[in-house]
PDB file of N, CA and C in Angstrom:
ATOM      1  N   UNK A   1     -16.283  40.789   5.818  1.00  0.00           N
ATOM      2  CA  UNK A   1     -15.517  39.898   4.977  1.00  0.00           C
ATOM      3  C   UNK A   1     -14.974  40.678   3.784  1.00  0.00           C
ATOM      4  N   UNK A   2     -13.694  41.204   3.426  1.00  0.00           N
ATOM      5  CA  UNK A   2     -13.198  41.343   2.316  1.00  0.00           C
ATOM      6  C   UNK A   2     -13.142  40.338   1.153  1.00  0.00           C
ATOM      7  N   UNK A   3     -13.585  41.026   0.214  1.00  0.00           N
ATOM      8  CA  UNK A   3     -13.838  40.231  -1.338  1.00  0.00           C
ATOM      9  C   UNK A   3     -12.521  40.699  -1.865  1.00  0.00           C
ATOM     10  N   UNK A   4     -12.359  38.894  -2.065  1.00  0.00           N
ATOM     11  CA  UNK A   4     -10.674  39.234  -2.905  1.00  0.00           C
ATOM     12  C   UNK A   4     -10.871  39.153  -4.542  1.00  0.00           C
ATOM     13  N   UNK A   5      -9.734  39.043  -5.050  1.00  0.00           N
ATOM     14  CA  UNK A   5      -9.651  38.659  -6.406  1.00  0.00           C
ATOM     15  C   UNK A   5      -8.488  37.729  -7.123  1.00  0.00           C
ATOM     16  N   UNK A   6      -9.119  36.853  -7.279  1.00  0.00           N
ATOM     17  CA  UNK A   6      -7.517  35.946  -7.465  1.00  0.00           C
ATOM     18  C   UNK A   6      -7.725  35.469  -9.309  1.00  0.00           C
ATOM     19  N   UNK A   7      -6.740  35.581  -9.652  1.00  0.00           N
ATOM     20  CA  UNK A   7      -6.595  34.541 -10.999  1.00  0.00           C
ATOM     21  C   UNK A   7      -7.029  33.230 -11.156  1.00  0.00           C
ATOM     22  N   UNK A   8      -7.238  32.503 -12.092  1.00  0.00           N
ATOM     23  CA  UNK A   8      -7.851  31.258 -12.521  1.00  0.00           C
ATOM     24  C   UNK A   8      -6.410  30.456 -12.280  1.00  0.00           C
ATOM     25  N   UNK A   9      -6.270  29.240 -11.199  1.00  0.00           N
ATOM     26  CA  UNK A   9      -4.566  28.993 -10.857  1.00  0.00           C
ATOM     27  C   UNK A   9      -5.117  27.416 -11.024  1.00  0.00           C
ATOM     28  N   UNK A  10      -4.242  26.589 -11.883  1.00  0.00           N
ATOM     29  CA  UNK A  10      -4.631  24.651 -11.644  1.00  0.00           C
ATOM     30  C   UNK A  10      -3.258  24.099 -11.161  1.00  0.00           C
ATOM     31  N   UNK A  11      -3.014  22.748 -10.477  1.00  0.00           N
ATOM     32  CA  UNK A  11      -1.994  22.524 -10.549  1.00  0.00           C
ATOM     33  C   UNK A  11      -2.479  20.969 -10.299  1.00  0.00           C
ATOM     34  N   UNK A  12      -0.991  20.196  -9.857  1.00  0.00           N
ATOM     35  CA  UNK A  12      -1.436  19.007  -9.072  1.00  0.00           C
ATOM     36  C   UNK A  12       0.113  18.381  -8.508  1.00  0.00           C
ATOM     37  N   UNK A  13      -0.195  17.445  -7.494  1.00  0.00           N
ATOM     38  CA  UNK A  13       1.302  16.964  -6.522  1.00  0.00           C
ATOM     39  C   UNK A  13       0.765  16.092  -6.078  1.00  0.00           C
ATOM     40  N   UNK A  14       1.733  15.114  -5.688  1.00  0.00           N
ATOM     41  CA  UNK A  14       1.670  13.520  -4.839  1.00  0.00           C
ATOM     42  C   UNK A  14       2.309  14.363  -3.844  1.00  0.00           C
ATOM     43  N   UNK A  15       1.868  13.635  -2.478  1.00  0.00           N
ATOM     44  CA  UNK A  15       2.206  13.837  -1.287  1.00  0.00           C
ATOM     45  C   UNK A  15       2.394  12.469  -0.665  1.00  0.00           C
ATOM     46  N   UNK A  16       3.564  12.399  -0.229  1.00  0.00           N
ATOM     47  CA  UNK A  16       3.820  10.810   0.685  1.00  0.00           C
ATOM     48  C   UNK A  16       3.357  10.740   1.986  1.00  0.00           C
ATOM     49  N   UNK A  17       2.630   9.992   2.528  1.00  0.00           N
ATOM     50  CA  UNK A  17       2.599  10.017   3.644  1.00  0.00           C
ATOM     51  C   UNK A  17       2.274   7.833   4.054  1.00  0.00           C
ATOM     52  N   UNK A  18       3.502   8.364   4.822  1.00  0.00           N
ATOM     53  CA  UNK A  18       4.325   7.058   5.406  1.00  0.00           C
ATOM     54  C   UNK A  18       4.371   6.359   3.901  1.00  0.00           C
ATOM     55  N   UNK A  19       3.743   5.124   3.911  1.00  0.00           N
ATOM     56  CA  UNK A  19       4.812   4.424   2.396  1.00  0.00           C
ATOM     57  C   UNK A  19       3.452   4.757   1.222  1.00  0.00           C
ATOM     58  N   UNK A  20       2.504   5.538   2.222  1.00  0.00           N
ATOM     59  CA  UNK A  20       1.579   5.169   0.428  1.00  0.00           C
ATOM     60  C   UNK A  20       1.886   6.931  -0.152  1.00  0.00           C
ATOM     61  N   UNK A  21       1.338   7.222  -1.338  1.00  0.00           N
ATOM     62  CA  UNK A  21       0.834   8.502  -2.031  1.00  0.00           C
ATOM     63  C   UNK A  21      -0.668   9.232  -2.300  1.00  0.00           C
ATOM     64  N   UNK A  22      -0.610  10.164  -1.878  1.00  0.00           N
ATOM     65  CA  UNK A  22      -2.081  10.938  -2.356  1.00  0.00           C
ATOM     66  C   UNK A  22      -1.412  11.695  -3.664  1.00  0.00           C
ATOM     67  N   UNK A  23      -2.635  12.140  -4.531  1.00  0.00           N
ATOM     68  CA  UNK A  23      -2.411  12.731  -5.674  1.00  0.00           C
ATOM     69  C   UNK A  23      -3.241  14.048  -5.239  1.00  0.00           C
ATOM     70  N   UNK A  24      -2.705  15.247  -5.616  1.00  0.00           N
ATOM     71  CA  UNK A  24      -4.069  16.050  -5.224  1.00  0.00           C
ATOM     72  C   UNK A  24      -4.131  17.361  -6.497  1.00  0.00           C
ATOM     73  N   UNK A  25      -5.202  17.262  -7.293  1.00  0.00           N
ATOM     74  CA  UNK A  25      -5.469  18.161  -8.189  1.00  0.00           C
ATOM     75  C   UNK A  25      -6.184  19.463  -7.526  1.00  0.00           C
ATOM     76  N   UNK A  26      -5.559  20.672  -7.599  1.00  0.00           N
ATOM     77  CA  UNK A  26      -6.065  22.100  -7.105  1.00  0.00           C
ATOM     78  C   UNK A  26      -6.370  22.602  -8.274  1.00  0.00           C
ATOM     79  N   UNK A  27      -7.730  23.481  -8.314  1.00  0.00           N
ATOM     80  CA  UNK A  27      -7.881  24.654  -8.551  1.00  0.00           C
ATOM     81  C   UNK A  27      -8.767  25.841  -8.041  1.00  0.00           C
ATOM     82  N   UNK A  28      -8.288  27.107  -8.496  1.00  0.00           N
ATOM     83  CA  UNK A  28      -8.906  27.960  -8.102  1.00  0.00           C
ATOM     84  C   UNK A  28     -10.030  28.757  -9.344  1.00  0.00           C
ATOM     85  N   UNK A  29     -11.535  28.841  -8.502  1.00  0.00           N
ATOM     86  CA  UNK A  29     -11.596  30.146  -9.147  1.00  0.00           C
ATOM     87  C   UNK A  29     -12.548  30.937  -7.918  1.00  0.00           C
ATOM     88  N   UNK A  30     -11.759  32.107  -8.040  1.00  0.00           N
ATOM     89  CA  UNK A  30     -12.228  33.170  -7.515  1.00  0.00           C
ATOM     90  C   UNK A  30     -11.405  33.096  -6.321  1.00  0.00           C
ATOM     91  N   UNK A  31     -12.684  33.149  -4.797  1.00  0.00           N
ATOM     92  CA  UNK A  31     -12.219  32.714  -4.038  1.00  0.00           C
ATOM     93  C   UNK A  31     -12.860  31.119  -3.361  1.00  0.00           C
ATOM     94  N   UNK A  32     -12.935  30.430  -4.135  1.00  0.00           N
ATOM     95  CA  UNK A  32     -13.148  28.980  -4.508  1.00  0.00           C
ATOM     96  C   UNK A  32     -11.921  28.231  -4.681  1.00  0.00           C
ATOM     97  N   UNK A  33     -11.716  27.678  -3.681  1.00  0.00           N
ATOM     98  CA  UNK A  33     -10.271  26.075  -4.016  1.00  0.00           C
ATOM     99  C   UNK A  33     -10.714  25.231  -4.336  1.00  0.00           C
ATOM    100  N   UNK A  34     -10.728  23.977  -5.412  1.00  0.00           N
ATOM    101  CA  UNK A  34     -11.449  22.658  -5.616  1.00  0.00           C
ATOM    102  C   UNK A  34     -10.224  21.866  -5.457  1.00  0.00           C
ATOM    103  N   UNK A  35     -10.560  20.936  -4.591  1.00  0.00           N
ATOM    104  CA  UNK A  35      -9.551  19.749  -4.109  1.00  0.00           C
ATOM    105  C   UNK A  35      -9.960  18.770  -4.631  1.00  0.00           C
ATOM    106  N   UNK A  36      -9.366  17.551  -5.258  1.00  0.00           N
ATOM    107  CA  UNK A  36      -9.874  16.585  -5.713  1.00  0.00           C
ATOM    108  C   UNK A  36      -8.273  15.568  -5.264  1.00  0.00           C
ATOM    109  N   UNK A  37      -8.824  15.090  -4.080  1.00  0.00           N
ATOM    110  CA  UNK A  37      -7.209  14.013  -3.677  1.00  0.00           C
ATOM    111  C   UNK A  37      -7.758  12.466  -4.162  1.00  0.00           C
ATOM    112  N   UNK A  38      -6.807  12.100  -4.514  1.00  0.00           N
ATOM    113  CA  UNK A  38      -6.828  10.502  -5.058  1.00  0.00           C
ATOM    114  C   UNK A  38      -5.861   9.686  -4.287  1.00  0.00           C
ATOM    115  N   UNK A  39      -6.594   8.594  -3.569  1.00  0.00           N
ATOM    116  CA  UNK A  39      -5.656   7.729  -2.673  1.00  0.00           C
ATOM    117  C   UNK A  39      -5.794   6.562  -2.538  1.00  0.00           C
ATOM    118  N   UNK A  40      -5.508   5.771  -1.788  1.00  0.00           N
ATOM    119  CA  UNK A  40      -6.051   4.176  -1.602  1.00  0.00           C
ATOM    120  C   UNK A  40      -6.913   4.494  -0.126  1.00  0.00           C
ATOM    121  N   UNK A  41      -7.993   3.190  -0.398  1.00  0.00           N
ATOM    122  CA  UNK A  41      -8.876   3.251   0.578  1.00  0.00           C
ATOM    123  C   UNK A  41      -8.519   3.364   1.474  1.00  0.00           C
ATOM    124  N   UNK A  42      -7.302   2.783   2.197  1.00  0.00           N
ATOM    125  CA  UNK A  42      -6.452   2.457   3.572  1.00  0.00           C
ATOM    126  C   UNK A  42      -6.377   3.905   4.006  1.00  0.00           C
ATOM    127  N   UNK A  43      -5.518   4.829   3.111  1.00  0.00           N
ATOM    128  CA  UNK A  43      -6.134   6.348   4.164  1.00  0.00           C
ATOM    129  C   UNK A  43      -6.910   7.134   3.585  1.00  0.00           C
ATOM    130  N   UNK A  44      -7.865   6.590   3.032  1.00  0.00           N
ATOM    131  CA  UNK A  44      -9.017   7.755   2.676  1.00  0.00           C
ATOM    132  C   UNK A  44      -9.500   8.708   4.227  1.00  0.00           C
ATOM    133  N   UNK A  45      -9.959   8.074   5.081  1.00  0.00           N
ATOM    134  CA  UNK A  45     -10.562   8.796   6.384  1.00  0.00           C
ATOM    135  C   UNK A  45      -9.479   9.572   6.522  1.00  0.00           C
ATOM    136  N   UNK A  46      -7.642   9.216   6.807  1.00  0.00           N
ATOM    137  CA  UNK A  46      -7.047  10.436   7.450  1.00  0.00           C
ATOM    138  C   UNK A  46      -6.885  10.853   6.389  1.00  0.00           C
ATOM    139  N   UNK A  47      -7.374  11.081   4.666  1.00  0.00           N
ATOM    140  CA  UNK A  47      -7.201  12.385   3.866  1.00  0.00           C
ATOM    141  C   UNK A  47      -8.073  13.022   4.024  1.00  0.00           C
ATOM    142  N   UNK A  48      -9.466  12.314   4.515  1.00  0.00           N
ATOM    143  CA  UNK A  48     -10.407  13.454   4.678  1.00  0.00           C
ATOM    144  C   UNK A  48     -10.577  14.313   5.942  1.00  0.00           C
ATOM    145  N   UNK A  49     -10.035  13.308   6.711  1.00  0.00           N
ATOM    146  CA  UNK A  49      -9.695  14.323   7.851  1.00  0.00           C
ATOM    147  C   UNK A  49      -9.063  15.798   7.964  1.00  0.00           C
ATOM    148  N   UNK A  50      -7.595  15.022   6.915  1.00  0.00           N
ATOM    149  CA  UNK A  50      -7.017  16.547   6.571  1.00  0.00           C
ATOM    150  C   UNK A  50      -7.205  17.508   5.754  1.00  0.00           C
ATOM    151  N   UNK A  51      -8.351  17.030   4.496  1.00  0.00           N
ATOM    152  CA  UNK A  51      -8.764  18.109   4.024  1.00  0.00           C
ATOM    153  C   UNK A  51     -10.282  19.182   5.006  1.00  0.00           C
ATOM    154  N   UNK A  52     -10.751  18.581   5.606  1.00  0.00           N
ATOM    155  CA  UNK A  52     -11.556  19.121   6.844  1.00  0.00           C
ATOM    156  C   UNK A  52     -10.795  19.931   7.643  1.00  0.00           C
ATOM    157  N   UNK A  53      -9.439  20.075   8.297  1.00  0.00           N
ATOM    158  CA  UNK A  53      -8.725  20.834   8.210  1.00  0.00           C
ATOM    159  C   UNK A  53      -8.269  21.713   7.562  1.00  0.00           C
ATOM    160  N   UNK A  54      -8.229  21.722   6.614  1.00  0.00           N
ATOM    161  CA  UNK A  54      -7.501  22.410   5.281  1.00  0.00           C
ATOM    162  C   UNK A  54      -9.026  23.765   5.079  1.00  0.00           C
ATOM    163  N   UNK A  55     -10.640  23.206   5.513  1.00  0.00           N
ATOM    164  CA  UNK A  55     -11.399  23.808   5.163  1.00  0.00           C
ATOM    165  C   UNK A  55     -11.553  24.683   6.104  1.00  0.00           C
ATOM    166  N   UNK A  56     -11.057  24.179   7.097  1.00  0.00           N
ATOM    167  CA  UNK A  56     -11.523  25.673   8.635  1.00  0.00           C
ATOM    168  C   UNK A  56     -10.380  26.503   8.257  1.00  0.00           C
ATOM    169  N   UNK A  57      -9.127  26.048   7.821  1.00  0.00           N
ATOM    170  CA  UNK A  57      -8.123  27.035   7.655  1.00  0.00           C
ATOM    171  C   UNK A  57      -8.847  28.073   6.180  1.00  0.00           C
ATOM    172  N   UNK A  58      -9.565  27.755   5.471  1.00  0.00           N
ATOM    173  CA  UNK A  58      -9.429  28.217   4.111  1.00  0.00           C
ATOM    174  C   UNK A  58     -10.673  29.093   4.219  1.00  0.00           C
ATOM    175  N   UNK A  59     -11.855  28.466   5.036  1.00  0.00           N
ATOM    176  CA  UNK A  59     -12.568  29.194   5.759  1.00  0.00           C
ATOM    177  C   UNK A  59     -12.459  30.875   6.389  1.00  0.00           C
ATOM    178  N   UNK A  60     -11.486  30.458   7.376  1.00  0.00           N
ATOM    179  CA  UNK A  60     -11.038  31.765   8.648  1.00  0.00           C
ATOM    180  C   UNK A  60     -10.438  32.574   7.481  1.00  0.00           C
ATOM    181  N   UNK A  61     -10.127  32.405   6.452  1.00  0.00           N
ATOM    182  CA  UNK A  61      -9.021  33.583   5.318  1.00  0.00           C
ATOM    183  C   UNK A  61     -10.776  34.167   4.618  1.00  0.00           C
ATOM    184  N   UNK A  62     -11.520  33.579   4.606  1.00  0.00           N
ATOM    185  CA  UNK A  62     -12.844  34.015   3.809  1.00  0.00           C
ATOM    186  C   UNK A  62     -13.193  33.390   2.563  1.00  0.00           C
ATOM    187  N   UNK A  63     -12.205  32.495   2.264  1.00  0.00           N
ATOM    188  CA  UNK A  63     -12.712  31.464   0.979  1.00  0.00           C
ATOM    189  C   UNK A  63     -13.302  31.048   1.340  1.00  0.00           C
ATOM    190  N   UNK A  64     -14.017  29.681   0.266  1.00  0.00           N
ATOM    191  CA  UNK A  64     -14.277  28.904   0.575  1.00  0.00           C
ATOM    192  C   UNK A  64     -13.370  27.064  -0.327  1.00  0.00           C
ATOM    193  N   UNK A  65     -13.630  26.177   0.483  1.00  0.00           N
ATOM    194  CA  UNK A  65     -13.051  24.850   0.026  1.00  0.00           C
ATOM    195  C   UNK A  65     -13.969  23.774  -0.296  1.00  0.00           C
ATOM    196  N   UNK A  66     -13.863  23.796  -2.015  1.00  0.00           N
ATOM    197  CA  UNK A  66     -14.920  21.864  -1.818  1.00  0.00           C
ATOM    198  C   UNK A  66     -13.927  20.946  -2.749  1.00  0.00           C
ATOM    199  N   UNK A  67     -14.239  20.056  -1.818  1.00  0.00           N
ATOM    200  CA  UNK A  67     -12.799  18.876  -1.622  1.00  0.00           C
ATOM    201  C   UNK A  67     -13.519  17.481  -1.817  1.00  0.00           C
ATOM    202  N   UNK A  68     -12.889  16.437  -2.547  1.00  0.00           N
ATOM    203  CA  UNK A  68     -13.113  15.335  -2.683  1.00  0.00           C
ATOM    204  C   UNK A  68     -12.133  14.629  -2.459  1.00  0.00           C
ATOM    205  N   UNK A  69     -12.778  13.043  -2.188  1.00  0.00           N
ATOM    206  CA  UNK A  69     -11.340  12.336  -2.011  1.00  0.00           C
ATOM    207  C   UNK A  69     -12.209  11.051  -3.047  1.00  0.00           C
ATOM    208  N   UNK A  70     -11.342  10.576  -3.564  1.00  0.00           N
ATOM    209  CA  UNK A  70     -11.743   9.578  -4.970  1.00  0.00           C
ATOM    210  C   UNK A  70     -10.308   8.199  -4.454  1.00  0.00           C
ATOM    211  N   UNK A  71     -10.915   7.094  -4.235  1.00  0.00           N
ATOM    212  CA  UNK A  71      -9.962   6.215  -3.991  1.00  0.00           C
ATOM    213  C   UNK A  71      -9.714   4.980  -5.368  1.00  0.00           C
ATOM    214  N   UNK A  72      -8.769   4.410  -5.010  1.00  0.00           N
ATOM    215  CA  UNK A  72      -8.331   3.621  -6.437  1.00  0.00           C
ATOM    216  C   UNK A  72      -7.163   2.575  -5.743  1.00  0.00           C
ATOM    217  N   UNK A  73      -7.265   1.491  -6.536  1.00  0.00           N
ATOM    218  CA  UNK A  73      -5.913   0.481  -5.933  1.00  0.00           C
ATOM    219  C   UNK A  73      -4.906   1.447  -6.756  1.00  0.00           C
ATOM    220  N   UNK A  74      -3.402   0.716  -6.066  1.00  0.00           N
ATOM    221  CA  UNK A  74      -2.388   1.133  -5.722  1.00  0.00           C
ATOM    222  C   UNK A  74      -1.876   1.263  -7.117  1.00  0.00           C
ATOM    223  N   UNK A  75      -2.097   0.322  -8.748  1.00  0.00           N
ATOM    224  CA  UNK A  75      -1.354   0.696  -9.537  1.00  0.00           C
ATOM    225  C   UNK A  75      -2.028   1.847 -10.175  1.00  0.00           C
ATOM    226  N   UNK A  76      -2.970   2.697  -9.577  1.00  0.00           N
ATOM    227  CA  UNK A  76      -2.539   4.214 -10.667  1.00  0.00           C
ATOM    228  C   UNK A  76      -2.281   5.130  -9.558  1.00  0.00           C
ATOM    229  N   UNK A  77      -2.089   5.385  -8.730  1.00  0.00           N
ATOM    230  CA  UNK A  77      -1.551   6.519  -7.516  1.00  0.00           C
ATOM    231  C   UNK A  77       0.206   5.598  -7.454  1.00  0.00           C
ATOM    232  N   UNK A  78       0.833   6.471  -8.516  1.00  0.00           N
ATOM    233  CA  UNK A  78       2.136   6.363  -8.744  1.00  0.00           C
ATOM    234  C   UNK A  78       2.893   7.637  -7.950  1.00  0.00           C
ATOM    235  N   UNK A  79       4.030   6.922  -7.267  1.00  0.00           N
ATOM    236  CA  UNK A  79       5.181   7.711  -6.382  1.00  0.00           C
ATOM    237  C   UNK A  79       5.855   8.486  -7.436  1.00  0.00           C
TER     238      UNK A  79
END
């Protein structure tokens, strides 16, 4: 396994999928991603699905991914 070195990186983005929004706050440190997606209950399972995806991919590179999903009604996960 090569040991990388990455900068301290934060960000965050809504992602649409079909009519609702996820919110998803990233950061990095090291080789550590922290996911924290915010959605409505209705697709919590397929966000976690896809961040379980997101972890075999982030995995096979030699990071690692810890990911949450935090749900909320619809008026604060704004488009």
């Amino acid at each position: 396994m090569c040991s990388r070195s990455y900068p301290p990186r934060r960000t965050s983005l809504t992602v649409g999928l079909g009519r609702e929004r996820v919110q998803l706050v990233l950061r990095r440190e090291g080789a550590v991603l922290h996911v924290i997606a915010v959605c409505r209950p209705e697709v919590a399972a397929l966000v976690r699905r896809a961040l379980a995806s997101a972890d075999a991919y982030v995995r096979s590179s030699g990071d690692s991914l810890r990911a949450s999903v935090q749900t909320t009604d619809a008026s604060t996960v704004r488009s």
